[in-house]
PDB file of N, CA and C in Angstrom:
ATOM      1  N   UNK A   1     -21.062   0.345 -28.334  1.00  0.00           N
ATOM      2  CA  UNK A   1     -20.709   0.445 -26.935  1.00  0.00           C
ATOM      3  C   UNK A   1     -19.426   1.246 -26.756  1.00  0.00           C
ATOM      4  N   UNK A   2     -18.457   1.020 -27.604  1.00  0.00           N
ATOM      5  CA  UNK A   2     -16.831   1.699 -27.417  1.00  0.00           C
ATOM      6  C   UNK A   2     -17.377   3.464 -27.590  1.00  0.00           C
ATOM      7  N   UNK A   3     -18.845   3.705 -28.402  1.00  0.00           N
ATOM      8  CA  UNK A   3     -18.428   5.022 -28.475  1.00  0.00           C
ATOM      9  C   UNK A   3     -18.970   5.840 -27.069  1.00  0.00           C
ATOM     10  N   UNK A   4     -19.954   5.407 -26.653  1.00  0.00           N
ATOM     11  CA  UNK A   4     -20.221   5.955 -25.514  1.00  0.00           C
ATOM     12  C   UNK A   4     -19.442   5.697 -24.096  1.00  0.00           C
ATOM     13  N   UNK A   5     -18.772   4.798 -23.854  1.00  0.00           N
ATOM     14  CA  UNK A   5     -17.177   4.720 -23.112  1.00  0.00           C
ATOM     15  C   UNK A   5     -15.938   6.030 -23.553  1.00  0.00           C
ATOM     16  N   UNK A   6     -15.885   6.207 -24.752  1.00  0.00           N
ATOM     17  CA  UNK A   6     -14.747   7.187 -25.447  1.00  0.00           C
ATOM     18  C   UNK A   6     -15.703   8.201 -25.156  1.00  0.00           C
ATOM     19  N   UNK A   7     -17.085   8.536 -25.091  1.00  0.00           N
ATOM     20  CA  UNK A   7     -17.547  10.047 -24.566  1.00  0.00           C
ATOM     21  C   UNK A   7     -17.411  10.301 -23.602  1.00  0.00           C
ATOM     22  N   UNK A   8     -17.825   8.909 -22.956  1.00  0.00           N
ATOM     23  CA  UNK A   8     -17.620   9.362 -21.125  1.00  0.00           C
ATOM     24  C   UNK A   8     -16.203   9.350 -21.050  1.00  0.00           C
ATOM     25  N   UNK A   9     -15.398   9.149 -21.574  1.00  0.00           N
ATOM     26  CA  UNK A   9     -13.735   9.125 -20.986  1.00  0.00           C
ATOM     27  C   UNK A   9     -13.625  11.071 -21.285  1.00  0.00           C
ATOM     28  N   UNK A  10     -14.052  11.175 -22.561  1.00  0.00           N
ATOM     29  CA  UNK A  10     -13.813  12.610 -22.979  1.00  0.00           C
ATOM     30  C   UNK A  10     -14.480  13.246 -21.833  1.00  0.00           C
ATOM     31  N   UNK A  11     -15.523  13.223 -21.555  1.00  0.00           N
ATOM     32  CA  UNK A  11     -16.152  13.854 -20.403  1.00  0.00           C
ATOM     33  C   UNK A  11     -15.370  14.060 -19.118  1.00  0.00           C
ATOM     34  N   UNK A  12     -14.772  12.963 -18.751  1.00  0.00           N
ATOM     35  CA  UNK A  12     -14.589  12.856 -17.451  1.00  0.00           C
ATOM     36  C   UNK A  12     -12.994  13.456 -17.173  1.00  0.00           C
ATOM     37  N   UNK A  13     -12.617  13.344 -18.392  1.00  0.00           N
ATOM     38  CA  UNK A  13     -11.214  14.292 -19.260  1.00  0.00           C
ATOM     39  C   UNK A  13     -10.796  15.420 -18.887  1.00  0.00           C
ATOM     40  N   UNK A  14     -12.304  16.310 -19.681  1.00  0.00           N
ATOM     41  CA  UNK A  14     -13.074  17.464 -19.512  1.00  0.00           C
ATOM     42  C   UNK A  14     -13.189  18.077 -17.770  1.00  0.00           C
ATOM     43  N   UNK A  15     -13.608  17.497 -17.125  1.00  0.00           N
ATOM     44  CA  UNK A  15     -13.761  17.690 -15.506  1.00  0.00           C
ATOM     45  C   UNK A  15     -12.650  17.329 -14.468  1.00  0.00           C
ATOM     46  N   UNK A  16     -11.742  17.578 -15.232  1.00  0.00           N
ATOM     47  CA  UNK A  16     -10.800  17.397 -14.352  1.00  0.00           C
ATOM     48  C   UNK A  16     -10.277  19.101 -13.892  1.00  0.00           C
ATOM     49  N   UNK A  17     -10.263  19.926 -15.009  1.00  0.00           N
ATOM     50  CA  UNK A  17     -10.051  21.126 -14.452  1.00  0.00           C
ATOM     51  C   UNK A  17     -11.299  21.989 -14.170  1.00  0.00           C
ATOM     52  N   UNK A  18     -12.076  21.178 -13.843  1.00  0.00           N
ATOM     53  CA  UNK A  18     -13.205  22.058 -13.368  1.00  0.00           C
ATOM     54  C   UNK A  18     -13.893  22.602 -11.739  1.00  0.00           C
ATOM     55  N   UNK A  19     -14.430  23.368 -11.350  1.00  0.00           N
ATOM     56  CA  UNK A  19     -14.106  23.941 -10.029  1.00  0.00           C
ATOM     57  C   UNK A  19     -15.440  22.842  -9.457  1.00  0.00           C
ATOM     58  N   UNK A  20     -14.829  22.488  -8.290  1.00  0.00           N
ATOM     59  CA  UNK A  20     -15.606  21.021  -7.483  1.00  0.00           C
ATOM     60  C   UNK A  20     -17.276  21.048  -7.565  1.00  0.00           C
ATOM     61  N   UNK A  21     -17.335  22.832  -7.488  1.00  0.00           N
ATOM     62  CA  UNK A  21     -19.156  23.189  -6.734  1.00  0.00           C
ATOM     63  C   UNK A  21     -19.934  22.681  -8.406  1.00  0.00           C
ATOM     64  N   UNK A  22     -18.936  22.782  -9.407  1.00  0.00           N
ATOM     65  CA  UNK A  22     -19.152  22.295 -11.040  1.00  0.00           C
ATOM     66  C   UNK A  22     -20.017  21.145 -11.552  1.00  0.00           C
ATOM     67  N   UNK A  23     -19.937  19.908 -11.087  1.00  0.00           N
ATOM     68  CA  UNK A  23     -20.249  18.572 -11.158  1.00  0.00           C
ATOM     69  C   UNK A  23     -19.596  17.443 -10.499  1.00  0.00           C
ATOM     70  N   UNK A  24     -20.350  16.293 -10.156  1.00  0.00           N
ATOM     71  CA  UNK A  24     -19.964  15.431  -9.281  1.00  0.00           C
ATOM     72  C   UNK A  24     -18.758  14.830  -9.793  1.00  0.00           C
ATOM     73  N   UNK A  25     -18.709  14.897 -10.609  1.00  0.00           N
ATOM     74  CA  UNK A  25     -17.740  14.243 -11.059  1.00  0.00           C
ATOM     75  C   UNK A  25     -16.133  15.304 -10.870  1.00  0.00           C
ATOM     76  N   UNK A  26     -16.016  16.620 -10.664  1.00  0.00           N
ATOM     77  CA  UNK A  26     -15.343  17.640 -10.199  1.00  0.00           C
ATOM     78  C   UNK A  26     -14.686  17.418  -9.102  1.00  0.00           C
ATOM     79  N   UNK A  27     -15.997  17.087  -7.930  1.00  0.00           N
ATOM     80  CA  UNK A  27     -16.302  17.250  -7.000  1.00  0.00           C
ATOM     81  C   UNK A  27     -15.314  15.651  -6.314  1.00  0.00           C
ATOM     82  N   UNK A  28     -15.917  14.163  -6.765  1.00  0.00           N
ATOM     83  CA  UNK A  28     -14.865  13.656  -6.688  1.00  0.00           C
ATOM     84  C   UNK A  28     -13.196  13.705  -7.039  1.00  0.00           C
ATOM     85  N   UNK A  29     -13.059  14.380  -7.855  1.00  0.00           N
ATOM     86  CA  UNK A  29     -11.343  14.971  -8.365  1.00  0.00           C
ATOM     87  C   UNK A  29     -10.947  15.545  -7.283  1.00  0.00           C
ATOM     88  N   UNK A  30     -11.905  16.683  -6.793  1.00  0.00           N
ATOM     89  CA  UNK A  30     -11.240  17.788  -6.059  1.00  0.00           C
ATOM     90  C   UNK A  30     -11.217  16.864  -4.447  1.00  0.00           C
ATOM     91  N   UNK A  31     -11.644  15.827  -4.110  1.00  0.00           N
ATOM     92  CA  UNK A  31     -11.643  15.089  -2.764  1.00  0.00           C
ATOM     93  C   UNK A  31     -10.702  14.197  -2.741  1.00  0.00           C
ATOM     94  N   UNK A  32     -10.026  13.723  -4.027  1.00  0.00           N
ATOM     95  CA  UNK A  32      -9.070  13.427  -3.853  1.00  0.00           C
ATOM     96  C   UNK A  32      -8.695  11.406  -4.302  1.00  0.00           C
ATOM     97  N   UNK A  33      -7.826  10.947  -4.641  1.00  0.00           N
ATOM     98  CA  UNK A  33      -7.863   9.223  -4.784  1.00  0.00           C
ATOM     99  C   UNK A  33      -8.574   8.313  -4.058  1.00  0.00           C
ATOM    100  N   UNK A  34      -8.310   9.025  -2.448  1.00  0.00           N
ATOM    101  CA  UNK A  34      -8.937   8.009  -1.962  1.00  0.00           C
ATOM    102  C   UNK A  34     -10.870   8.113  -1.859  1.00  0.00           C
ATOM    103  N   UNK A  35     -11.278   9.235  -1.993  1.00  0.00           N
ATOM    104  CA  UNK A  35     -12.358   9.603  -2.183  1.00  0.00           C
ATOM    105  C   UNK A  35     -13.544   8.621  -3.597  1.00  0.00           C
ATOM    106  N   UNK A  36     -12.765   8.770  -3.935  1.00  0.00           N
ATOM    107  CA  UNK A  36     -12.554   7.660  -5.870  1.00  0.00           C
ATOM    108  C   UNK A  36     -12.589   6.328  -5.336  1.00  0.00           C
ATOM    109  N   UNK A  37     -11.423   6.011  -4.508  1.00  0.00           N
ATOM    110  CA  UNK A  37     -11.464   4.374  -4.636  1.00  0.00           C
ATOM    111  C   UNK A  37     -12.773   3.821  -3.363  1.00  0.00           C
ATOM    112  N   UNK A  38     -13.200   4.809  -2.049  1.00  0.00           N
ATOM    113  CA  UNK A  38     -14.156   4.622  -1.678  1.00  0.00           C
ATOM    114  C   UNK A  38     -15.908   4.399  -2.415  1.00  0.00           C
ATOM    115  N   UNK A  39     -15.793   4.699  -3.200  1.00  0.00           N
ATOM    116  CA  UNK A  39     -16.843   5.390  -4.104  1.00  0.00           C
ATOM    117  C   UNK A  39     -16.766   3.737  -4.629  1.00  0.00           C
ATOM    118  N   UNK A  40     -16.069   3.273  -5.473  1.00  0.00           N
ATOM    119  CA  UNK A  40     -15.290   2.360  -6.283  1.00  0.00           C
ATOM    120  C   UNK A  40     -15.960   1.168  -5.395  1.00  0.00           C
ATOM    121  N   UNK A  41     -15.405   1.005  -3.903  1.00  0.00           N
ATOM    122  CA  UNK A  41     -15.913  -0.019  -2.934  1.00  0.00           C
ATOM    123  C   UNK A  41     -17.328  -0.130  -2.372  1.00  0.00           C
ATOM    124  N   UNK A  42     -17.886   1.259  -2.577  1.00  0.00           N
ATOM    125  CA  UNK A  42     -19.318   1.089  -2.275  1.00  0.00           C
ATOM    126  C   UNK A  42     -20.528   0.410  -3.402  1.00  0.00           C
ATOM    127  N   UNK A  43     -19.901   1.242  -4.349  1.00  0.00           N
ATOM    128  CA  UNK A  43     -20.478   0.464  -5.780  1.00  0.00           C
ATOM    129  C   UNK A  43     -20.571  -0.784  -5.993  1.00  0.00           C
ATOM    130  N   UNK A  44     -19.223  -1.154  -5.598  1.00  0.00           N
ATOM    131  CA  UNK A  44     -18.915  -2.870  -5.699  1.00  0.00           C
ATOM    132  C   UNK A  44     -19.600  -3.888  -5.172  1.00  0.00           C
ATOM    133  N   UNK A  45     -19.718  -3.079  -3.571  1.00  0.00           N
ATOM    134  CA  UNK A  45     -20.739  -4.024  -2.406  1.00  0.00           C
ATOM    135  C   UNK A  45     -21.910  -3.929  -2.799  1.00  0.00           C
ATOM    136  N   UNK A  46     -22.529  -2.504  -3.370  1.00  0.00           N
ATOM    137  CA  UNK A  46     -23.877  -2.519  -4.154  1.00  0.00           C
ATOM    138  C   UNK A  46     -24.344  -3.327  -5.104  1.00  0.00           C
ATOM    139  N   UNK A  47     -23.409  -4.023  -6.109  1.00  0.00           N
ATOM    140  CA  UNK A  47     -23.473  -4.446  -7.060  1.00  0.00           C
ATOM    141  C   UNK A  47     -23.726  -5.667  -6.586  1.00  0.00           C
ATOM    142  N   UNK A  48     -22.958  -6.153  -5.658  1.00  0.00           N
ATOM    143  CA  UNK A  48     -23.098  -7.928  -4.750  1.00  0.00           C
ATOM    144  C   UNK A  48     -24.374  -7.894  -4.352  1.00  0.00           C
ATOM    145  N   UNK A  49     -25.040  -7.007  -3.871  1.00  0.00           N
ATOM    146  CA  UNK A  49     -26.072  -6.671  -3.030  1.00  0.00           C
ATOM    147  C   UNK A  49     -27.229  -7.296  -4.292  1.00  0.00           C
ATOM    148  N   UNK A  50     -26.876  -6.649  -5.143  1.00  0.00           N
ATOM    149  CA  UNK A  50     -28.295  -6.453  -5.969  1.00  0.00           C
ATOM    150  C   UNK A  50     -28.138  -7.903  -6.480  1.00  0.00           C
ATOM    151  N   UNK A  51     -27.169  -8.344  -7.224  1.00  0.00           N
ATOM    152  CA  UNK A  51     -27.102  -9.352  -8.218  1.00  0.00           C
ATOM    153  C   UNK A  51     -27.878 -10.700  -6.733  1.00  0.00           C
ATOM    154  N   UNK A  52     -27.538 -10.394  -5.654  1.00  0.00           N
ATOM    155  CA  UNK A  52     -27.733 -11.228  -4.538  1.00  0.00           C
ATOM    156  C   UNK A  52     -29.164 -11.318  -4.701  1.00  0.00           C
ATOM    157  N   UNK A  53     -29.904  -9.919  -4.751  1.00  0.00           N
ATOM    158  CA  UNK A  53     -31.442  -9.401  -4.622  1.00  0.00           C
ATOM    159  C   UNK A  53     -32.207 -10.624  -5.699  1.00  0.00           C
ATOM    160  N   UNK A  54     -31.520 -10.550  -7.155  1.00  0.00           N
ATOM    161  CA  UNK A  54     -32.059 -11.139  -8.241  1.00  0.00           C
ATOM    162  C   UNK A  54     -32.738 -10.035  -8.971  1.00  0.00           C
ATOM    163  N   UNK A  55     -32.495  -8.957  -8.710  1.00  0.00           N
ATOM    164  CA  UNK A  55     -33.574  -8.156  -9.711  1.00  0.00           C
ATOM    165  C   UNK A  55     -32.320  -7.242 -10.753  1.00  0.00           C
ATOM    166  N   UNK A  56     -32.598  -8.001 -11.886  1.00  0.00           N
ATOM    167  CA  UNK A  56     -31.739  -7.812 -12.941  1.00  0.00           C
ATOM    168  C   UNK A  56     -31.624  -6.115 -13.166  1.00  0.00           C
ATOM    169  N   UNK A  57     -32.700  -5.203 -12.993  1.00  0.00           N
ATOM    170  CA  UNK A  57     -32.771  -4.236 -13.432  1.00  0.00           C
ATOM    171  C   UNK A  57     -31.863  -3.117 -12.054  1.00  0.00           C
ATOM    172  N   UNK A  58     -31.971  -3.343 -10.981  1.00  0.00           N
ATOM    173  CA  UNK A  58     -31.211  -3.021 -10.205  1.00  0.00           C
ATOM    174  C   UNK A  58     -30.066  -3.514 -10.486  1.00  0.00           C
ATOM    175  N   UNK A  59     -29.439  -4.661 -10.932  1.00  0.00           N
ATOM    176  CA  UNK A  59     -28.049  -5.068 -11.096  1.00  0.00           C
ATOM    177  C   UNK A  59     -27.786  -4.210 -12.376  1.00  0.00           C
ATOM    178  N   UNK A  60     -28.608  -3.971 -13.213  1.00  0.00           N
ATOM    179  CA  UNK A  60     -27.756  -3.212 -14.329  1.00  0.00           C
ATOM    180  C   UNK A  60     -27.522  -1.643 -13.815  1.00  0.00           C
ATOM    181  N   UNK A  61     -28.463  -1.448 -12.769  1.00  0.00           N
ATOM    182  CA  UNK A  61     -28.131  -0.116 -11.938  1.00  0.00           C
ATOM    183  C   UNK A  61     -27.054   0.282 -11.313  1.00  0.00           C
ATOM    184  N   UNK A  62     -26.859  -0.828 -10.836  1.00  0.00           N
ATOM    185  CA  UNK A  62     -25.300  -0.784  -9.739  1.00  0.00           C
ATOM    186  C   UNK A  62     -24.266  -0.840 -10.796  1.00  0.00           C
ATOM    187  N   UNK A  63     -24.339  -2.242 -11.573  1.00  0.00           N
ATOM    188  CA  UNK A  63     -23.071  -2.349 -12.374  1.00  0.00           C
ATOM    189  C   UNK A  63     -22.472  -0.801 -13.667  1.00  0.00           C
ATOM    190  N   UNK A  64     -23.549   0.364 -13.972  1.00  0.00           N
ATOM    191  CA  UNK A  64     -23.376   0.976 -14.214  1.00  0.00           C
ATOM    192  C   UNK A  64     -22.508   2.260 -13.360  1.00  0.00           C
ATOM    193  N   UNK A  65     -22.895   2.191 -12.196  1.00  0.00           N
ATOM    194  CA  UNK A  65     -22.369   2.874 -11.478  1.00  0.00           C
ATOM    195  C   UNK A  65     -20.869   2.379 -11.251  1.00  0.00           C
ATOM    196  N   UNK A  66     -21.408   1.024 -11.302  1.00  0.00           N
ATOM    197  CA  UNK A  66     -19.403   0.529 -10.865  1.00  0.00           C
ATOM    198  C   UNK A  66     -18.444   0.911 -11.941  1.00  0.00           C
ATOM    199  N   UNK A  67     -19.070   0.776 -13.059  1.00  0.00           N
ATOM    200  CA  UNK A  67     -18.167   1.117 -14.261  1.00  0.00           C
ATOM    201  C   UNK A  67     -17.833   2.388 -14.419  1.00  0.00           C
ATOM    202  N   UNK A  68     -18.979   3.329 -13.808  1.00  0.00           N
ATOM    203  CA  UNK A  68     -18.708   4.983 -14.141  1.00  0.00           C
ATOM    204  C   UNK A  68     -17.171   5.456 -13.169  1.00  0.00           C
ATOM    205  N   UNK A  69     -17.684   4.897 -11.973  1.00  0.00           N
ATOM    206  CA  UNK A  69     -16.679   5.224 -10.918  1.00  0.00           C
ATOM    207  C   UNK A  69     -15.464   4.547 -11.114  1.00  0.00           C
ATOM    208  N   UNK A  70     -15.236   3.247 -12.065  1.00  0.00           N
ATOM    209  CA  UNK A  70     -14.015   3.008 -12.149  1.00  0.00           C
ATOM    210  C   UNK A  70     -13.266   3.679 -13.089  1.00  0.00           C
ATOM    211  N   UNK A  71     -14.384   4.386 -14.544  1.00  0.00           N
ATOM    212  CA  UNK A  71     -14.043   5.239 -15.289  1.00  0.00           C
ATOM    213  C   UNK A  71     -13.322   6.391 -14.896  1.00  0.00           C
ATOM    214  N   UNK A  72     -13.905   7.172 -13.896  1.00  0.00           N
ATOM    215  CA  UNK A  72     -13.409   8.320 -12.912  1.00  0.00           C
ATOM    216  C   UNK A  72     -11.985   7.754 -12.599  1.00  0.00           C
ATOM    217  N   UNK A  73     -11.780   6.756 -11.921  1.00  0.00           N
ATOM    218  CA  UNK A  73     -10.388   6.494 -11.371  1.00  0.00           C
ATOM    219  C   UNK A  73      -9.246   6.127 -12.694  1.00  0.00           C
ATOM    220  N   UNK A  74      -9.588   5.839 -13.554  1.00  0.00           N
ATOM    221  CA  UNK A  74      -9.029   5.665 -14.896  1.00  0.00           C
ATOM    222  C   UNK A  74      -8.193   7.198 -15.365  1.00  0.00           C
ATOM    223  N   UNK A  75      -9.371   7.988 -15.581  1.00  0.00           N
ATOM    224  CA  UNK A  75      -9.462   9.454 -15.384  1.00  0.00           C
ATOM    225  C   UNK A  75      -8.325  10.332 -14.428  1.00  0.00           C
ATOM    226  N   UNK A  76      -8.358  10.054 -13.435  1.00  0.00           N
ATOM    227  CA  UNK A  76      -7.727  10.515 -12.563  1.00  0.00           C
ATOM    228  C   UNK A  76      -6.539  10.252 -12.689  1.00  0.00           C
ATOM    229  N   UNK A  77      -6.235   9.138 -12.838  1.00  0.00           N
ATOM    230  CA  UNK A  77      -4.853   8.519 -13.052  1.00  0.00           C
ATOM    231  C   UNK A  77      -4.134   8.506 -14.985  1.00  0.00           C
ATOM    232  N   UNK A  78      -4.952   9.475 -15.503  1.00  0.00           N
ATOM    233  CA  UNK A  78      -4.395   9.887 -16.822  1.00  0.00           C
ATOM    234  C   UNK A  78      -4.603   8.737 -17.728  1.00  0.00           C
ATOM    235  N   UNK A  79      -6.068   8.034 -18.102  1.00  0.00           N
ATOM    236  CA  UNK A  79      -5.926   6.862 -18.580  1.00  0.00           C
ATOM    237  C   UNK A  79      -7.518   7.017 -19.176  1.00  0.00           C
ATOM    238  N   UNK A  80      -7.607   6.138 -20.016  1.00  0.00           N
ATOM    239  CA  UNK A  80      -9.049   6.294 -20.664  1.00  0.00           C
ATOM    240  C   UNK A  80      -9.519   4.836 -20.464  1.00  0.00           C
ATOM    241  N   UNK A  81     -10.707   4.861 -21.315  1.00  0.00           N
ATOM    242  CA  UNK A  81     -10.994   3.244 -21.197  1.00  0.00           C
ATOM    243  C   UNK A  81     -10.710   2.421 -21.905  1.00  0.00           C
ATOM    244  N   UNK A  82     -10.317   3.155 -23.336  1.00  0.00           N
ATOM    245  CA  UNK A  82      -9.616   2.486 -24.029  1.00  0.00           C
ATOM    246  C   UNK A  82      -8.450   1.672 -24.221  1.00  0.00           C
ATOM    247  N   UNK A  83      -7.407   2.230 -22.699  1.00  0.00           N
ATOM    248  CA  UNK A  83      -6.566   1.109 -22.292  1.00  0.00           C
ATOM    249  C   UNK A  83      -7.210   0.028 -21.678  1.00  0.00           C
ATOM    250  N   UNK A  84      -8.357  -0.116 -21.219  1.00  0.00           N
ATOM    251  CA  UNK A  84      -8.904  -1.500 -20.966  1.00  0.00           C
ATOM    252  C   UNK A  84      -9.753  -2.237 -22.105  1.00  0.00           C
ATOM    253  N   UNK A  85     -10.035  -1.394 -22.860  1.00  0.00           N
ATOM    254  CA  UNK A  85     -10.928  -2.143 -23.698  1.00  0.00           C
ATOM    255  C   UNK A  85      -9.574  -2.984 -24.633  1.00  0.00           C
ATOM    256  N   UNK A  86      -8.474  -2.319 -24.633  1.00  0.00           N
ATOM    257  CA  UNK A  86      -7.886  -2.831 -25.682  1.00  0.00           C
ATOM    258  C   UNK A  86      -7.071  -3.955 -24.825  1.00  0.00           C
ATOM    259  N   UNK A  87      -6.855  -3.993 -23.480  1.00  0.00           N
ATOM    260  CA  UNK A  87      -6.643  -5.223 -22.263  1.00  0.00           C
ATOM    261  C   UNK A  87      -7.447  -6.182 -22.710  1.00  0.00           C
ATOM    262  N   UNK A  88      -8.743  -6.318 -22.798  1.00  0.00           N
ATOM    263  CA  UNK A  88      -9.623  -7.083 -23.031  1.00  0.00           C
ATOM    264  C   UNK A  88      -9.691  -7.749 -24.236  1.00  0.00           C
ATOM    265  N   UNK A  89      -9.505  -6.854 -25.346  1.00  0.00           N
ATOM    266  CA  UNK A  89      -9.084  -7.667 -27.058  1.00  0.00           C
ATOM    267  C   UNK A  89      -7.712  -8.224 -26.813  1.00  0.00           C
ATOM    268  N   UNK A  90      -7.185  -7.865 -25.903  1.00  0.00           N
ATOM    269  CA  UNK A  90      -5.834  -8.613 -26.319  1.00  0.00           C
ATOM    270  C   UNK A  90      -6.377 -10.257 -25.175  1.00  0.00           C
ATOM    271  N   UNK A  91      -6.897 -10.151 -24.285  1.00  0.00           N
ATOM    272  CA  UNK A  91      -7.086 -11.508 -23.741  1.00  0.00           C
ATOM    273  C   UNK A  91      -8.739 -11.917 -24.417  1.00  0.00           C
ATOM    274  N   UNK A  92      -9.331 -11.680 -25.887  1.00  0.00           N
ATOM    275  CA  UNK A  92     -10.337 -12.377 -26.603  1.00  0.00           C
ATOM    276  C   UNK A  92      -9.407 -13.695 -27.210  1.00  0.00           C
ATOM    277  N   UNK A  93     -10.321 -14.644 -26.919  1.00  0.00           N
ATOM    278  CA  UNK A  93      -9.784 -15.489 -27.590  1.00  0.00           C
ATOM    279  C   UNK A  93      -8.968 -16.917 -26.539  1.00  0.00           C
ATOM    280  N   UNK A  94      -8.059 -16.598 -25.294  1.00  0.00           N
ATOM    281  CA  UNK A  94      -7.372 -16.794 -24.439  1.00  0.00           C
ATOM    282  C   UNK A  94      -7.970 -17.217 -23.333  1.00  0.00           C
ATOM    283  N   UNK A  95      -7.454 -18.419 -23.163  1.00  0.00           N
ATOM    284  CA  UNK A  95      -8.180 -19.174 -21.966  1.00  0.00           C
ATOM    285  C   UNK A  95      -8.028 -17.812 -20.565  1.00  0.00           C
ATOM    286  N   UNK A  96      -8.697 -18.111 -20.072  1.00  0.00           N
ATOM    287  CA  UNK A  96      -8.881 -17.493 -19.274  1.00  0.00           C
ATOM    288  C   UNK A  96      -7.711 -17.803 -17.736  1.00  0.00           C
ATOM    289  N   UNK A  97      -7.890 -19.299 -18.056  1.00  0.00           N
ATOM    290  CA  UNK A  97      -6.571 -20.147 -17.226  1.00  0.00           C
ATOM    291  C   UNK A  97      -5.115 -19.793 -17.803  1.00  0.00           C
ATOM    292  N   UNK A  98      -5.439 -19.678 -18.871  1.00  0.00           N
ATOM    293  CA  UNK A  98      -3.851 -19.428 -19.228  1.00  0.00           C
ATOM    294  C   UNK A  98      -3.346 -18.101 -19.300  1.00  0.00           C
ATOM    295  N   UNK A  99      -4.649 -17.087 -19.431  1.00  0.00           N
ATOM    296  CA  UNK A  99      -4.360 -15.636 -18.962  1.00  0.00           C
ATOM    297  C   UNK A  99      -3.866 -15.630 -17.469  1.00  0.00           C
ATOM    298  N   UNK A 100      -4.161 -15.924 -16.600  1.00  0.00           N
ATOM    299  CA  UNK A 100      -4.070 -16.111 -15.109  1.00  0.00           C
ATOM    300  C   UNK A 100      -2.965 -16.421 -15.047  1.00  0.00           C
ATOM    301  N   UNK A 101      -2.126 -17.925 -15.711  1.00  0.00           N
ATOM    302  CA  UNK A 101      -1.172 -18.318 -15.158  1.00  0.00           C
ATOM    303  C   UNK A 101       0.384 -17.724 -16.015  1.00  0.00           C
ATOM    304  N   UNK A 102      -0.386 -16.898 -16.526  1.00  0.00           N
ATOM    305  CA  UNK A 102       0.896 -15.604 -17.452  1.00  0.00           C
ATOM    306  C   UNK A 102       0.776 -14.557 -16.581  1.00  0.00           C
ATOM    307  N   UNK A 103       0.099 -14.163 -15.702  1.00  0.00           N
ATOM    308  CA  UNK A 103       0.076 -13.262 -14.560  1.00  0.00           C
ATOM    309  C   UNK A 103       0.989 -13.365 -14.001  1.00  0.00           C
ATOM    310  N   UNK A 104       0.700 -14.598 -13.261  1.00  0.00           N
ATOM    311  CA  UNK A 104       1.228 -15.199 -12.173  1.00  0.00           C
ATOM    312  C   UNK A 104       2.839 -14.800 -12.595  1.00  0.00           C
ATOM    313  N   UNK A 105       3.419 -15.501 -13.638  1.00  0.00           N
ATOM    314  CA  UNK A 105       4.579 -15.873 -13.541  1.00  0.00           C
ATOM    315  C   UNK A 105       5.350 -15.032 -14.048  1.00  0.00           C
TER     316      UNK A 105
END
């Protein structure tokens, strides 16, 4: 799974200097953050939508999309996914309550 996350990060890397009419993924860069985090919110509500529906295969539809588009905003903001994946090994293991209340404080 980490390697096809590290392609798409390289990819999406890749399209940042690329001219908008190029690929969608361009095309969101060249429209700008908030363009990204809209994208980000539609996905999200899609994703509620489906998991709501019950049809698993549409939820893995949406939730792919949510991940691509949060990838993009990762991207944008000079970051790969590998700073989250490695967020995530560092809270394996860790209550989840006690991750929360180290937030908090």
């Amino acid at each position: 799974m980490d390697d096809v996350l590290a392609r798409l990060g390289e990819v999406l890397e890749a399209r940042k200097g690329a001219e908008a009419g190029s690929s969608y993924v361009a095309s969101l860069y060249a429209k700008g953050e908030d363009a990204i985090l809209k994208k980000i919110g539609e996905e999200a509500t899609e994703t509620v939508m489906a998991a709501k529906d019950g049809d698993p295969e549409r939820l893995v539809h949406e939730i792919a999309d949510l991940w691509f588009h949060t990838l993009v905003l990762l991207a944008h903001r000079g970051l790969g996914p590998e700073v989250v994946a490695a967020e995530l090994e560092r809270r394996f293991g860790l209550s989840g309550l006690t991750e929360k209340a180290n937030r908090d404080s």
